[in-house]
Protein backbone atom coordinates (compact mmCIF):
# COMPACT_ATOMS: atom_id res chain seq x y z
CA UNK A 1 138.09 78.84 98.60
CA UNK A 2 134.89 80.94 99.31
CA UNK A 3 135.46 84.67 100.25
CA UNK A 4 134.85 84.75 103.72
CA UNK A 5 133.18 88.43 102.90
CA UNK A 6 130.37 85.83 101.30
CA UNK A 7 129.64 84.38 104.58
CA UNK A 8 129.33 87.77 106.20
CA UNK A 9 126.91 89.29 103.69
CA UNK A 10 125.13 86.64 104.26
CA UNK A 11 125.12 87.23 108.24
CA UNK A 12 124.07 90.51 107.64
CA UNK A 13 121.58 89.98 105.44
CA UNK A 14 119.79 87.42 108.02
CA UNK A 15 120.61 89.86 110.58
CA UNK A 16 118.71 92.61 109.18
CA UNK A 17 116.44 91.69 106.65
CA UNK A 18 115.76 88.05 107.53
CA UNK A 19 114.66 89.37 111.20
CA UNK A 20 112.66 92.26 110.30
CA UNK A 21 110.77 89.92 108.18
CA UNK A 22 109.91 88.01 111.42
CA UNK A 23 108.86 91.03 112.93
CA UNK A 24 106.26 91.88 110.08
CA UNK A 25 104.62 88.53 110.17
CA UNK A 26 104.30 88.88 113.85
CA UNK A 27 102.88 92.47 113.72
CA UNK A 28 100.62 91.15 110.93
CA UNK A 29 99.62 87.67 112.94
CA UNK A 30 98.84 90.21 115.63
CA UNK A 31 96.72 92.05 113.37
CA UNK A 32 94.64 89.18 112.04
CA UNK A 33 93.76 88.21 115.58
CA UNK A 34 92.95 91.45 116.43
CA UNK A 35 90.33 91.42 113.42
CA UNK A 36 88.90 88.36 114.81
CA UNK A 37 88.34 89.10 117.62
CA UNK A 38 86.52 92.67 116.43
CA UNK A 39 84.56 90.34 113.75
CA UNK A 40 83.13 88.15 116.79
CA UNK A 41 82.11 91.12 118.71
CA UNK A 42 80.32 92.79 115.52
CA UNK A 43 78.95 89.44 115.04
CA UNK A 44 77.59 89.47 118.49
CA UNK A 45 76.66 93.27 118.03
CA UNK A 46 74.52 93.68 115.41
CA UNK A 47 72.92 89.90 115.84
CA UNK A 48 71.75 91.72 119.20
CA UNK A 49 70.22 94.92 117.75
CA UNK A 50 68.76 92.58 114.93
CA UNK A 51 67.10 90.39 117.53
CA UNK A 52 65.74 93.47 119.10
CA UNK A 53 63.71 94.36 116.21
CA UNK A 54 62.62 91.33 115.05
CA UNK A 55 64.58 90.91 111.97
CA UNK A 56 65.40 87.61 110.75
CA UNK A 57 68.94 88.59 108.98
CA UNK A 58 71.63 85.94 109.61
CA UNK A 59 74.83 87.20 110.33
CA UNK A 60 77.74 84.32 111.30
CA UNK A 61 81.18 84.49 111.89
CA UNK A 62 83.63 81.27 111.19
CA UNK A 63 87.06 80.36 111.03
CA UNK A 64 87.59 78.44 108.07
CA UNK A 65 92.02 77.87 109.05
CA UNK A 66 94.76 79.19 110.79
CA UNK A 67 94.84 82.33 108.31
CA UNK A 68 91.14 82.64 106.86
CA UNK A 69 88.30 83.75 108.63
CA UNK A 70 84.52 84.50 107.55
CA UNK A 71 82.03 86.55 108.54
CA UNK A 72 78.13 85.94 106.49
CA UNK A 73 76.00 88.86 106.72
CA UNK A 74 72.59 87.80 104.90
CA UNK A 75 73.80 86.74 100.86
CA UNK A 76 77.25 88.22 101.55
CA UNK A 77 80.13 86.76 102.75
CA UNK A 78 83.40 88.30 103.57
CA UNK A 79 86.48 86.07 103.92
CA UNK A 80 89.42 87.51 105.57
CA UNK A 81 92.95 86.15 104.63
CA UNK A 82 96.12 86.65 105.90
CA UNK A 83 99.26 85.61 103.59
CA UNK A 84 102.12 84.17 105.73
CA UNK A 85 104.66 85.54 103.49
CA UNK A 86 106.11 89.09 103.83
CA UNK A 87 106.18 91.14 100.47
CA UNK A 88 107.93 94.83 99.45
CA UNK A 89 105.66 97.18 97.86
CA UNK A 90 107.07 97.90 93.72
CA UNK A 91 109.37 100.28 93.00
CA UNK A 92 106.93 102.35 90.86
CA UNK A 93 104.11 102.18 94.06
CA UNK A 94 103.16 105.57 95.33
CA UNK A 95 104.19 104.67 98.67
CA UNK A 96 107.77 104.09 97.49
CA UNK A 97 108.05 107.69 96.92
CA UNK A 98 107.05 108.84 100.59
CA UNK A 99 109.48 110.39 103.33
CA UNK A 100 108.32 107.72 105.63
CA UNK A 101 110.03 104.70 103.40
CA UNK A 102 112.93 106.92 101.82
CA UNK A 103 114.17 107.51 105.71
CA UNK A 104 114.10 103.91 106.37
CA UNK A 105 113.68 101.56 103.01
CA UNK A 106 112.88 98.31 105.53
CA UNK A 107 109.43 100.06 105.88
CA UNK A 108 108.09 99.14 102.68
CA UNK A 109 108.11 95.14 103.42
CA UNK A 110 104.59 94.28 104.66
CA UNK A 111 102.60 91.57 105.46
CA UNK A 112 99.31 91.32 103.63
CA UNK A 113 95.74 90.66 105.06
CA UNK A 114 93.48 90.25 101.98
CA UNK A 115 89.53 90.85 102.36
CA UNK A 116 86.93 88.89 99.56
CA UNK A 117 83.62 89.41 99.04
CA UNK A 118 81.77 86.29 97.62
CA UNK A 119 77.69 85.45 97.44
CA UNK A 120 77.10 82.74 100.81
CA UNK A 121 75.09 80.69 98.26
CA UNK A 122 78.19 79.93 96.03
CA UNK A 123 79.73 78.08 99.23
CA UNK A 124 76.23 76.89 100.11
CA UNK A 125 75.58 74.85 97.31
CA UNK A 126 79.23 74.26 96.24
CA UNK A 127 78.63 76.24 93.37
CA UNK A 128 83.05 75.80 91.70
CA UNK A 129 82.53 78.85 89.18
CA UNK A 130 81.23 81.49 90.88
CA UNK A 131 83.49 84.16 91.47
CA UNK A 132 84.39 86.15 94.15
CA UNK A 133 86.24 90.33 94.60
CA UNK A 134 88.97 91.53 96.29
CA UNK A 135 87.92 94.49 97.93
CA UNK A 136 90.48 95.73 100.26
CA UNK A 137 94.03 94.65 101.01
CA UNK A 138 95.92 95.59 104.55
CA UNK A 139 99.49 96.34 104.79
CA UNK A 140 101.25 95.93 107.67
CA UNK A 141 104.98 96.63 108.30
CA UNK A 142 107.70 96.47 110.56
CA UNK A 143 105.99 99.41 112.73
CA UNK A 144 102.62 97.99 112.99
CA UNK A 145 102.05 100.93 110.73
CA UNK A 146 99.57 100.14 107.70
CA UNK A 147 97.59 101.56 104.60
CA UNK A 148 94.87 99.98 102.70
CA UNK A 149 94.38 99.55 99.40
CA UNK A 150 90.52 99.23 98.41
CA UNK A 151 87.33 100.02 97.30
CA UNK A 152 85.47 103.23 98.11
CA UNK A 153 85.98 104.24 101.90
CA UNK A 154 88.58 101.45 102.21
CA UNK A 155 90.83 103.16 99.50
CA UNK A 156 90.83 106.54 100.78
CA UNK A 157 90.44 106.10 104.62
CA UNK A 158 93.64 104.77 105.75
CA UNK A 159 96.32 105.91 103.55
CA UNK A 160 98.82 107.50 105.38
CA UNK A 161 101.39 104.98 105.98
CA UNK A 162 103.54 107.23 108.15
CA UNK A 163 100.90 108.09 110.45
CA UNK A 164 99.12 105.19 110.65
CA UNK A 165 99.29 102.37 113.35
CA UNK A 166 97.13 98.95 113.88
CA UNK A 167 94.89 99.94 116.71
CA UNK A 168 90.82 98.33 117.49
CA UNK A 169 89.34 101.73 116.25
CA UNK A 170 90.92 101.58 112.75
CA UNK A 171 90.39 97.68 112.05
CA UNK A 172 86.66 98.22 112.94
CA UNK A 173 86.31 101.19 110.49
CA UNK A 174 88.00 98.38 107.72
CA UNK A 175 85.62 95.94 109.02
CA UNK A 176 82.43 97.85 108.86
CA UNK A 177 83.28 99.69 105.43
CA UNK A 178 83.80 96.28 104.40
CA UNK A 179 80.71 95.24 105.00
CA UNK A 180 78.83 97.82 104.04
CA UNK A 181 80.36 97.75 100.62
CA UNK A 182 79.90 94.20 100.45
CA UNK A 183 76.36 94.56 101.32
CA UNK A 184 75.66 97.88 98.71
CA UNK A 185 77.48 95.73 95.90
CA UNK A 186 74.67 94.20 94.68
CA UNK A 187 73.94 91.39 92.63
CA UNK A 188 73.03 91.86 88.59
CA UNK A 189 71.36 90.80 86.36
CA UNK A 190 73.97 89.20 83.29
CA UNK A 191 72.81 90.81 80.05
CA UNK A 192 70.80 88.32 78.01
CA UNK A 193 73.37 87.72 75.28
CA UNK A 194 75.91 86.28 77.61
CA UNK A 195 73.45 83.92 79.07
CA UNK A 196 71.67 83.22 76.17
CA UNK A 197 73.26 79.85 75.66
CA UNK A 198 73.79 77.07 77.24
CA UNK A 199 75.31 73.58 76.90
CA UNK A 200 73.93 70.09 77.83
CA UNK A 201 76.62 69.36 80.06
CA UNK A 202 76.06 72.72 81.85
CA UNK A 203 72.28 71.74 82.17
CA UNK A 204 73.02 68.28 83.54
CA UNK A 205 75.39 69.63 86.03
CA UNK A 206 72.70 72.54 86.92
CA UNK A 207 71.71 70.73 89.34
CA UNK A 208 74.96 70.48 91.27
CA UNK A 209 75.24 74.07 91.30
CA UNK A 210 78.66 73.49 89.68
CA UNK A 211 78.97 74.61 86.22
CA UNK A 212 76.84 78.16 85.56
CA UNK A 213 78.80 80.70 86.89
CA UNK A 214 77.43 83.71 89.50
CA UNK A 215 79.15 86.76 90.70
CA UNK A 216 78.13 90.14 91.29
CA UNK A 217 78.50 92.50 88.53
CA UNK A 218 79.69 95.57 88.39
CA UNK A 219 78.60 97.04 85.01
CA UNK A 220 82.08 97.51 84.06
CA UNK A 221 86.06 96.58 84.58
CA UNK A 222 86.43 95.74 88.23
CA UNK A 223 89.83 97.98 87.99
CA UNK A 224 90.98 99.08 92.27
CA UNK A 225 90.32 102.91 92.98
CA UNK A 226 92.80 105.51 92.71
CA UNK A 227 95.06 104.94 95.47
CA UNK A 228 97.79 107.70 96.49
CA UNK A 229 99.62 107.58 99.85
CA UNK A 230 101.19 110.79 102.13
C-alpha cells in the first residue's frame, strides 16, 4: 500500500517547485519578447541613421521560430535563443554563494536566453561546418531578476542578481554590447599549416560551400570571462 506521505510530497513538490517553474518560463517568454521587440526598433534605428549618410550597410532583423530570433548587421549575425526549459545554476556557481539565493534557494532556477554570433555568409551559402560563439547567456528567475554571463561588457555589466530586474534599458545595453562585440570580433586569417591541406572530396564539395570550415578566430581558447556575482 503506498504511503500516503508519498502522494503529499509529491503535492508539494508540484505546488512549489513545479509552479515556480511556470513562473520562470513566463518571466523569461516575457523577456524574449521584450528583446524583440527592442531588436526591431534598433533595426529600424540605426537602418535610419545609416540611410541618412549614405551608407550601404545592411542590417535585418528575422524570426527564424517561436524561440530564435536574428538580427544581421553587415557579415555578422546574432541569433537570439530562448531555451523552454527552466535550469538551477551548480552548486559550485558563484551565484550560489550570494545572500540573494541563500534567503530564498527557489531563486537560483532560471530560464536561459542564449545569444550566438555566427558569419551571415555561413547561412548564406549553407556553408554545414562553419562555426558559430556563444557570447552571452541571460538568466532570468522567478523575480524577473537576471545576470549575464558573457563576453567583455556583457560579463561584467549585469551581474548583480539581487539587484537586477528585466526592464527595456538593460536588454538594450545586452543588445547593443552584443553587437558591438560581434561586430569588433573579427574574422582571421587560419595559420597556413592548418589549411595547408586539403582533400578531393573537400574540393569537390567547395563549391557547395559545405565542407571547408569558417569561423572567426580568436587567437586562442575561446574560454567565457571571469564571471563573479554580488
Amino acid at each position: 500500500m503506498e504511503n500516503p506521505n508519498t502522494s503529499e510530497a509529491i503535492i508539494n513538490l508540484l505546488a512549489s517547485k513545479s509552479t515556480t517553474k511556470y513562473q520562470i518560463y513566463d518571466n523569461t517568454l516575457a523577456c524574449f519578447n521584450q528583446i524583440k521587440e527592442i531588436l526591431i526598433s534598433s533595426v529600424e534605428e540605426i537602418s535610419s541613421s545609416l540611410n541618412a549618410q549614405n551608407i550601404n550597410v545592411p542590417i535585418e532583423y528575422r524570426e527564424r521560430g517561436a524561440n530564435e530570433v536574428e538580427i544581421k548587421a553587415a557579415a555578422d549575425l546574432l541569433i537570439f535563443v530562448m531555451h523552454t526549459n527552466v535550469f538551477e545554476f551548480p552548486k559550485a556557481h558563484a551565484v550560489m554563494q550570494t545572500g540573494y539565493i541563500k534567503q530564498d534557494p527557489m531563486r537560483s532556477y532560471s530560464g536561459t536566453i542564449s545569444i550566438y554570433n555566427f558569419l551571415a555568409d555561413s547561412f548564406k551559402y549553407n556553408r554545414l561546418n562553419d562555426i558559430g560563439y556563444l557570447i552571452g547567456r541571460i538568466f532570468v528567475n522567478k523575480d524577473s531578476h537576471f545576470i549575464v554571463e558573457g563576453k567583455r561588457q556583457l560579463g561584467f555589466l549585469f551581474n548583480d542578481f539581487a539587484l537586477q530586474q528585466v526592464d527595456e534599458n538593460s536588454l538594450k545595453k545586452i543588445i547593443h554590447s552584443a553587437l558591438q562585440y560581434a561586430i569588433e570580433f573579427d574574422l582571421l586569417i587560419p595559420p597556413f599549416e592548418e589549411v595547408k591541406t586539403v582533400s578531393v572530396h573537400e574540393m569537390n564539395q567547395f563549391n557547395s560551400s559545405v565542407s571547408l570550415k569558417t569561423g572567426k578566430r580568436l587567437g586562442f581558447n575561446y574560454l567565457a570571462d571571469s564571471f563573479s556575482v554580488k
